[in-house]
Structure formats: structure tokens, C-alpha cells
Protein backbone atom coordinates (compact mmCIF):
# COMPACT_ATOMS: atom_id res chain seq x y z
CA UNK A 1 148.09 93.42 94.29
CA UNK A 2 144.74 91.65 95.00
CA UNK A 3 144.16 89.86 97.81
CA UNK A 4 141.20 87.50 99.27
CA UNK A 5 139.30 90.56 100.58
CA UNK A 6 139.01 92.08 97.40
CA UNK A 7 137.32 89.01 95.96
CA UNK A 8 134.77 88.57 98.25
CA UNK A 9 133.80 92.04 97.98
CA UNK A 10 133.47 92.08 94.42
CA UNK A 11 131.18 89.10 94.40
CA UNK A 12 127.55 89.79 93.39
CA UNK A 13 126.39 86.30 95.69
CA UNK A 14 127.81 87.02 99.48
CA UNK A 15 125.63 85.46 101.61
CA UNK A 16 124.02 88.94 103.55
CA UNK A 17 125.12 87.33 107.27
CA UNK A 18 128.86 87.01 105.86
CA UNK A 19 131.12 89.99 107.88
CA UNK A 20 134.50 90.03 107.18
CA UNK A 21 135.44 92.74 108.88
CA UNK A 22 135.19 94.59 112.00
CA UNK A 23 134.30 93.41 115.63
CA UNK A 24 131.47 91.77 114.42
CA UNK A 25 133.44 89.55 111.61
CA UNK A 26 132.34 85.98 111.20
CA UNK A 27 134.19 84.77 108.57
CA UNK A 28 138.11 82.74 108.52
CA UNK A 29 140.83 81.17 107.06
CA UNK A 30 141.66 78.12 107.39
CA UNK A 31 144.16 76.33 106.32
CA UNK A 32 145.53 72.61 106.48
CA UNK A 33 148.93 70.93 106.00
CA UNK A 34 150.03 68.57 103.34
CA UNK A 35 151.40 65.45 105.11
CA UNK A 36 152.45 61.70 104.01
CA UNK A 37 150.29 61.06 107.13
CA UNK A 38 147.16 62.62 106.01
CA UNK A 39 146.91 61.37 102.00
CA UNK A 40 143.74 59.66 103.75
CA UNK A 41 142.41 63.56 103.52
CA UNK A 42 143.56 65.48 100.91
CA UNK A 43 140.97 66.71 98.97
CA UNK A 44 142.49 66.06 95.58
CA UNK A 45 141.78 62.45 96.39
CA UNK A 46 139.35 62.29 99.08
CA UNK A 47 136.93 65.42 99.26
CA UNK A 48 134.35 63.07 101.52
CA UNK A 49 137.02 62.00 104.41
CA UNK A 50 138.26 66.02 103.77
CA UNK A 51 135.07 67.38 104.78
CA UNK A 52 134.84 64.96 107.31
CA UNK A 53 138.09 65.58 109.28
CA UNK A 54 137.35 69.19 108.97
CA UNK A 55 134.36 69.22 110.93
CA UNK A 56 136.50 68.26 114.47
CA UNK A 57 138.14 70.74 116.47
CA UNK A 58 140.06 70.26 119.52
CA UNK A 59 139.29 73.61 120.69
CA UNK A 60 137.37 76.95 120.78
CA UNK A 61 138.96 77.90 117.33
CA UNK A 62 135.38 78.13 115.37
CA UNK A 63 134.07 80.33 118.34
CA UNK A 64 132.14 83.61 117.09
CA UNK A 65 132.63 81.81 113.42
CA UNK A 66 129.81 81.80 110.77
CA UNK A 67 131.85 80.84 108.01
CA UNK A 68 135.30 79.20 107.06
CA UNK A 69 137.19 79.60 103.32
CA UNK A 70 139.15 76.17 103.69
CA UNK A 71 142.73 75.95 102.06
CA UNK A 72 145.23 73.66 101.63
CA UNK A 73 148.45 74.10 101.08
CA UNK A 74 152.14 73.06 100.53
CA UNK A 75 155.14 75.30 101.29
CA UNK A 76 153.79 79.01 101.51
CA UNK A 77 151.04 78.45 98.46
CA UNK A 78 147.66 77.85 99.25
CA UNK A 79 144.67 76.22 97.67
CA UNK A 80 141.04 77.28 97.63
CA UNK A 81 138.99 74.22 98.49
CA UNK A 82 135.34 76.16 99.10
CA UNK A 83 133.65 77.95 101.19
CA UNK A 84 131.80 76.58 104.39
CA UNK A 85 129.28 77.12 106.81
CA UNK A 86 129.45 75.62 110.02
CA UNK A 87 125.87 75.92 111.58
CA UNK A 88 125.63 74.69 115.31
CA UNK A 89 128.63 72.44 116.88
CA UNK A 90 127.75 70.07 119.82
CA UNK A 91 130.95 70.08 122.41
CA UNK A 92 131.60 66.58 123.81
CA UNK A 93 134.65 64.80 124.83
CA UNK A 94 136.96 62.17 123.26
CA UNK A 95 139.95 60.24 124.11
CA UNK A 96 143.59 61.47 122.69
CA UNK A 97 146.47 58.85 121.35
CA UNK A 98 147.35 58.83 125.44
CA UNK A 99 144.19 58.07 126.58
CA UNK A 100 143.60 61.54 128.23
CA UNK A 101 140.71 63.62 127.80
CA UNK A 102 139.71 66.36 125.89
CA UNK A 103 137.49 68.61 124.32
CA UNK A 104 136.15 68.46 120.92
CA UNK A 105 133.89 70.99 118.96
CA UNK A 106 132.13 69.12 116.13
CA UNK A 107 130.25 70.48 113.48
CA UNK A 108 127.98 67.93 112.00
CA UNK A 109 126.05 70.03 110.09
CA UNK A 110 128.63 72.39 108.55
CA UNK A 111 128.03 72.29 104.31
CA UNK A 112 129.94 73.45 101.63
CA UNK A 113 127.71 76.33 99.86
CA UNK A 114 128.35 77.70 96.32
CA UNK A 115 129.65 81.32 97.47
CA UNK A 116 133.29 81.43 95.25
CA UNK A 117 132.31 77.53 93.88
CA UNK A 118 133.64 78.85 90.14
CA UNK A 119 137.08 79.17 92.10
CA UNK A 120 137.43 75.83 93.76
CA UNK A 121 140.81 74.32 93.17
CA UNK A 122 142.35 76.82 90.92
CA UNK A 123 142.59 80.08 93.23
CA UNK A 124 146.00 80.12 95.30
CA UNK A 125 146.97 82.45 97.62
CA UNK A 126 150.24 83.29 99.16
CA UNK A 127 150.16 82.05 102.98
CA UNK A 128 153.46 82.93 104.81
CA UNK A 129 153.01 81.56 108.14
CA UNK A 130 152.68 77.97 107.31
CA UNK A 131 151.12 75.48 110.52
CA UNK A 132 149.01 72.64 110.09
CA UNK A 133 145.20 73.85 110.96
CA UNK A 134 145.51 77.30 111.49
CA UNK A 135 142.97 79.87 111.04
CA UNK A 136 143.31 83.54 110.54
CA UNK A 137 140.43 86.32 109.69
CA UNK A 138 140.69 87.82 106.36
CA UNK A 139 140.73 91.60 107.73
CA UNK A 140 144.52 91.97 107.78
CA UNK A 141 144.36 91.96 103.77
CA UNK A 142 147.80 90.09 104.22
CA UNK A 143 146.12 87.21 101.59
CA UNK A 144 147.47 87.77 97.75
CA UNK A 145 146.21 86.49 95.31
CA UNK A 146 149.98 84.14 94.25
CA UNK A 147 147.98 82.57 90.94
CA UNK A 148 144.67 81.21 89.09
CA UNK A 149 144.07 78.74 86.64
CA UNK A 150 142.11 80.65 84.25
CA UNK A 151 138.55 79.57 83.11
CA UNK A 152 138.30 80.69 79.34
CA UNK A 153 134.61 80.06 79.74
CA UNK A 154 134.86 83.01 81.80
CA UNK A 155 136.46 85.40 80.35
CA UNK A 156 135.10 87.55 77.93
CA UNK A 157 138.11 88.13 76.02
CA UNK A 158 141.46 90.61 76.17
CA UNK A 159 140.88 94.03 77.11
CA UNK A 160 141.75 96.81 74.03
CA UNK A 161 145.06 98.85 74.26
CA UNK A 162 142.93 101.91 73.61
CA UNK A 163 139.79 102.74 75.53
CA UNK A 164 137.83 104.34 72.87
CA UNK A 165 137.58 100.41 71.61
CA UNK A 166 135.83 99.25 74.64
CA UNK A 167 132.20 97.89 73.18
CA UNK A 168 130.89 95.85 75.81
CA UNK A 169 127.44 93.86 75.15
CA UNK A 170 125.07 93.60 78.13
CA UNK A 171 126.03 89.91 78.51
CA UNK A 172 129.63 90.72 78.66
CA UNK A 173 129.33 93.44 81.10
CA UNK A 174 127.28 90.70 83.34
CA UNK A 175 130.08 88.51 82.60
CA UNK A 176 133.22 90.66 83.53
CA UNK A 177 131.18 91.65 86.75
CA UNK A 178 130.46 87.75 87.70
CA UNK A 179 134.07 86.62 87.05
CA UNK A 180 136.19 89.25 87.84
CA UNK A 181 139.23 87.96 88.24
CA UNK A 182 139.40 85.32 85.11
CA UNK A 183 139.01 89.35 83.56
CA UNK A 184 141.37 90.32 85.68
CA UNK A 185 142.82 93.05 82.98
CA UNK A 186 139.40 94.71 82.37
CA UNK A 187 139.19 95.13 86.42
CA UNK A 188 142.18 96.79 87.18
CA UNK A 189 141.39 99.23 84.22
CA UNK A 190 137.92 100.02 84.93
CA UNK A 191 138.14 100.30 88.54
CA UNK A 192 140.86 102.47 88.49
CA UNK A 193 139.73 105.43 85.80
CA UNK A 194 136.83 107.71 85.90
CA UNK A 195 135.44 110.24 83.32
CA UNK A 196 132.32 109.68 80.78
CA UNK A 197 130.70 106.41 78.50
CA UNK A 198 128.24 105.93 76.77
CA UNK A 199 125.35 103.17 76.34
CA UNK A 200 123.96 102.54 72.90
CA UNK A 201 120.69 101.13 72.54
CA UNK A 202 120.94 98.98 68.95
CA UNK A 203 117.58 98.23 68.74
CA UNK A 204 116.51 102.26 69.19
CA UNK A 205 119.60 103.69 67.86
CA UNK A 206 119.24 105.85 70.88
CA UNK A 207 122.32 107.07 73.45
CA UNK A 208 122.66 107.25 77.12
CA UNK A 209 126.03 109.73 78.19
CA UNK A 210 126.81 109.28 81.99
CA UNK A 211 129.80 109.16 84.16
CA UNK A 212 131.86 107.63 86.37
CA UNK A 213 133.40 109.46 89.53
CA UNK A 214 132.76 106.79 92.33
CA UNK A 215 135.22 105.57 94.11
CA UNK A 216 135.94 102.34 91.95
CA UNK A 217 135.76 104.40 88.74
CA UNK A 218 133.91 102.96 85.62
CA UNK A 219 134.08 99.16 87.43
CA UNK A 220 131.65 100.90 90.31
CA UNK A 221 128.99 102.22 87.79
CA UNK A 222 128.68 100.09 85.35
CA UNK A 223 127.90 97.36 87.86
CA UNK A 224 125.16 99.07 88.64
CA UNK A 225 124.07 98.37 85.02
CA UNK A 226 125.55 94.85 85.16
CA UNK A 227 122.44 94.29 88.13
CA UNK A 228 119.71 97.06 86.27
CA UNK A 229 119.92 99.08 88.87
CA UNK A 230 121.30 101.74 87.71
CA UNK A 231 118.43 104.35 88.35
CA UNK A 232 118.21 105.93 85.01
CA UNK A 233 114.59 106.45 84.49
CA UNK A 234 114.96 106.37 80.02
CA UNK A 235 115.63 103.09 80.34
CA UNK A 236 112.39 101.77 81.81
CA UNK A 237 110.98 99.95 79.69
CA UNK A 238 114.31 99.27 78.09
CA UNK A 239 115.84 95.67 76.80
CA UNK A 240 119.18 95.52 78.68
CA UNK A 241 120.65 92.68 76.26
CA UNK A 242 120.17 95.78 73.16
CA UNK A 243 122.72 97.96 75.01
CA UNK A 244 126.63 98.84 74.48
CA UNK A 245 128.93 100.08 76.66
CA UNK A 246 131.61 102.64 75.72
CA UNK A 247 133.77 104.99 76.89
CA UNK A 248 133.95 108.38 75.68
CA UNK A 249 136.28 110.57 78.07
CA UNK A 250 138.88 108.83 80.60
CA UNK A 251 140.64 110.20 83.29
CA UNK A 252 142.59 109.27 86.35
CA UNK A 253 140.99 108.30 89.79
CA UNK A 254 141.88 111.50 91.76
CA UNK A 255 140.40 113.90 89.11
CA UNK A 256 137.62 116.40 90.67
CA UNK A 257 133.94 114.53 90.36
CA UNK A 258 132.80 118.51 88.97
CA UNK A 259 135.15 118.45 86.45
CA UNK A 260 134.29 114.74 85.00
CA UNK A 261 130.03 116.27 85.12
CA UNK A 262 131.27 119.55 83.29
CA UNK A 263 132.64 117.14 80.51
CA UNK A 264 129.16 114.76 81.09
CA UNK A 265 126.68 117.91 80.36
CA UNK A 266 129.16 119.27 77.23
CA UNK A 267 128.87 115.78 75.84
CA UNK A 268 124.92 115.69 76.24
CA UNK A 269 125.07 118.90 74.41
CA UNK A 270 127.30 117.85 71.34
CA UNK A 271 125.21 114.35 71.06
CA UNK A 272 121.61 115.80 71.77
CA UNK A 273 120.92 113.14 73.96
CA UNK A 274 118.67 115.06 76.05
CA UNK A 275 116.51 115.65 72.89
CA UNK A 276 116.70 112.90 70.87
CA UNK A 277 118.96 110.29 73.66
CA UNK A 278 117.95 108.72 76.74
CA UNK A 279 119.34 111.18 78.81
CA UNK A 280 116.21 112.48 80.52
């Protein structure tokens, strides 16, 4: 099952000082309560007073923070609301409903940013220790993904029951890779086989055979193509938006990388494209 880590690590757009991970991790969860109380907040009504309210902290909670993804939820489903980053707080003190004293972290200058935007409001997660504005880093990989209202401006369409009838334009490849999970079917495919495709130039009529024995399987390589930095020196000079993506040869993840280049150099052979291809 996906989860909230996987989707920040396939984005193409996190922000290079985001960690989510390890002792240096900046990033969190948060989340915050439906109440009758708060309708003054919710963000379905009120984004403004939302970000607002969300900026005060009674406590140290933000401390070694970068970054918040804010949710809110009702029962043990959660909301994506956006991503934020908090820049510097300013610690003062304020009054509580008793009168007494207390500390308060406020972030004046913490801004939503467009990291995840295209998911705002339609990405839920399953949260299963419900409390009104609690936090929780996104290491434990405890996050799945419960639902998403899909985007069919996203998606680039069903995947094939056969392989052999994958055909993938340049603009859908850059498409799959930017919305992942609105292609949700083509992911878990391509990420979990290996083996050997093939890129067609139409304009040339030239082929390109490679493969695919990385760790995320076809998904890994081809989004090196998706940015054009793939590394293949025949295609310098070479009009991505002419090229189509097929596979050729599939196999399963745990299949020996020599094997899956053994198939590779037989199918240069039978195609010729060392000779005539843009296999260099």
C-alpha cells in the first residue's frame, strides 16, 4: 500500500532543504480536529482564519521543523490541506482563558508553497491516532494513502492488460511521472518489473533498446527520460516530444541485472540498432 512517504519521494519539485528522514528530518504532520467549536477555522470555509490559527503554538512542537503537511480530519480519515513552510517564529507570551501565562511560538511568516498543490483537498490518508493538533514525522511510513479524488486532467488514461501495448508519447511519460498517483495503475506496474523497451524516434524512424534493472524497475529509468537525463549520447541532438516508449521483454523485480543485459545486447543484435538505431 502507498503511503505519504512514497509521494513525496516520487515528486519531481521537493524543495532540496526538505528531509524527511533521518536525524536530520525537518519535515511533519500535522493534523487538526473537526469541532462545532472551531467551524470559525475549517478550511473548507475559511482557508484565511485556517492559516491564521495555524501559525500559534503553545509550545516547542515546531522545534527543529522546516516544513509542516497540514491535515484535517474527522474520525481516523485525514485531509491534505498543503504544504507549509514555517520560516522564523518569534516566542512571546500571552494570557490563557484563566488568565495565567504562557508561552506561544508564532510563525508570522510561515506560507503555503506549491510542493503537492495538485493534491490539495482530495488526498486522504488514514490517521489512527486521532488528537486535536498533533504532529508526527512522516518516517514511520505508518501514513496510507485511505483515498483520492481523481483528476482526469491528470491522468493519461488506463494502463493496457498486456505490456507489449504500452506506447507512451514523450508528453505522457512527463505526465505519468508528474502525477503519479492520479496514474496510480501505470506506477505500481512499472515500478515493480524490469527487463528491456524500446524508444522510437517517429520523426527518424530510428530505435533506441535499453533496460531496466534499477531498483524501481521501468518507473526508475524511464524517469530519467521523463527529465532528459537519461545519458544516452544518440539522442543529442534529439526532439524528445518525437519519441515512444515500449516495452519489449518484462520480467519480475528480483531477476539477475546480467540476465535482463544478455537479453538487452541479443535484442540490439536482432534490431541492428547499433548500425542503423540509436544505440551507440
Amino acid at each position: 500500500m502507498i503511503n505519504i512517504h512514497n509521494i513525496i519521494e516520487l515528486q519531481q519539485d521537493k524543495p532540496n532543504d526538505m528531509i524527511i528522514s533521518g536525524q536530520k528530518r525537518n519535515t511533519k504532520l500535522m493534523f487538526h480536529k473537526i469541532e462545532k467549536s472551531r467551524q470559525n477555522i475549517d478550511p473548507k470555509y475559511n482557508l484565511k482564519n485556517f492559516e491564521q490559527y495555524q501559525k500559534e503554538h503553545h509550545n516547542v512542537f515546531f522545534a527543529a521543523t522546516e516544513y509542516v503537511l497540514s491535515f484535517w480530519y474527522e474520525g481516523k480519515i485525514a485531509r491534505f490541506l498543503g504544504c507549509y513552510k514555517l520560516n522564523r517564529p518569534v516566542k512571546d507570551k500571552v494570557k490563557d482563558e484563566s488568565g495565567k501565562a504562557r508561552d506561544r511560538y508564532f510563525f508570522p511568516d510561515m506560507e503555503k508553497i506549491d510542493f503537492l498543490s495538485e493534491y490539495d483537498n482530495r488526498l486522504y490518508i488514514t490517521w489512527t491516532n486521532p488528537s486535536a493538533n498533533y504532529g508526527r514525522f512522516i518516517d514511520d511510513d505508518k501514513f496510507e494513502i485511505h483515498s483520492i479524488i481523481p483528476s482526469k486532467n491528470n491522468s493519461i488514461g488506463a494502463f493496457p492488460n498486456e505490456y507489449f501495448k504500452i506506447r507512451l508519447s514523450y508528453y505522457e511519460l512527463r505526465k505519468m511521472m508528474d502525477y503519479p498517483i492520479d496514474n496510480n495503475d501505470w506506477y505500481n506496474y512499472l515500478s515493480n518489473h524490469k527487463g528491456v523497451y524500446i524508444v522510437y524516434d517517429k520523426s527518424s524512424f530510428e530505435q533506441y533498446i535499453g533496460s531496466a534493472y534499477g531498483e524501481k524497475g521501468f518507473w526508475g529509468r524511464w524517469s530519467d527520460y521523463a527529465r532528459q537525463n537519461d545519458g544516452n549520447k544518440g539522442f543529442n541532438g534529439k526532439d524528445y516530444n518525437n519519441f515512444q516508449f515500449s516495452i519489449v521483454w518484462e520480467t519480475l523485480l528480483s531477476t539477475d541485472k546480467d540476465k535482463i543485459l544478455n537479453v538487452e545486447a541479443e535484442l540490439k543484435k536482432s534490431l541492428g540498432t547499433r548500425v542503423h538505431g540509436l544505440n551507440n
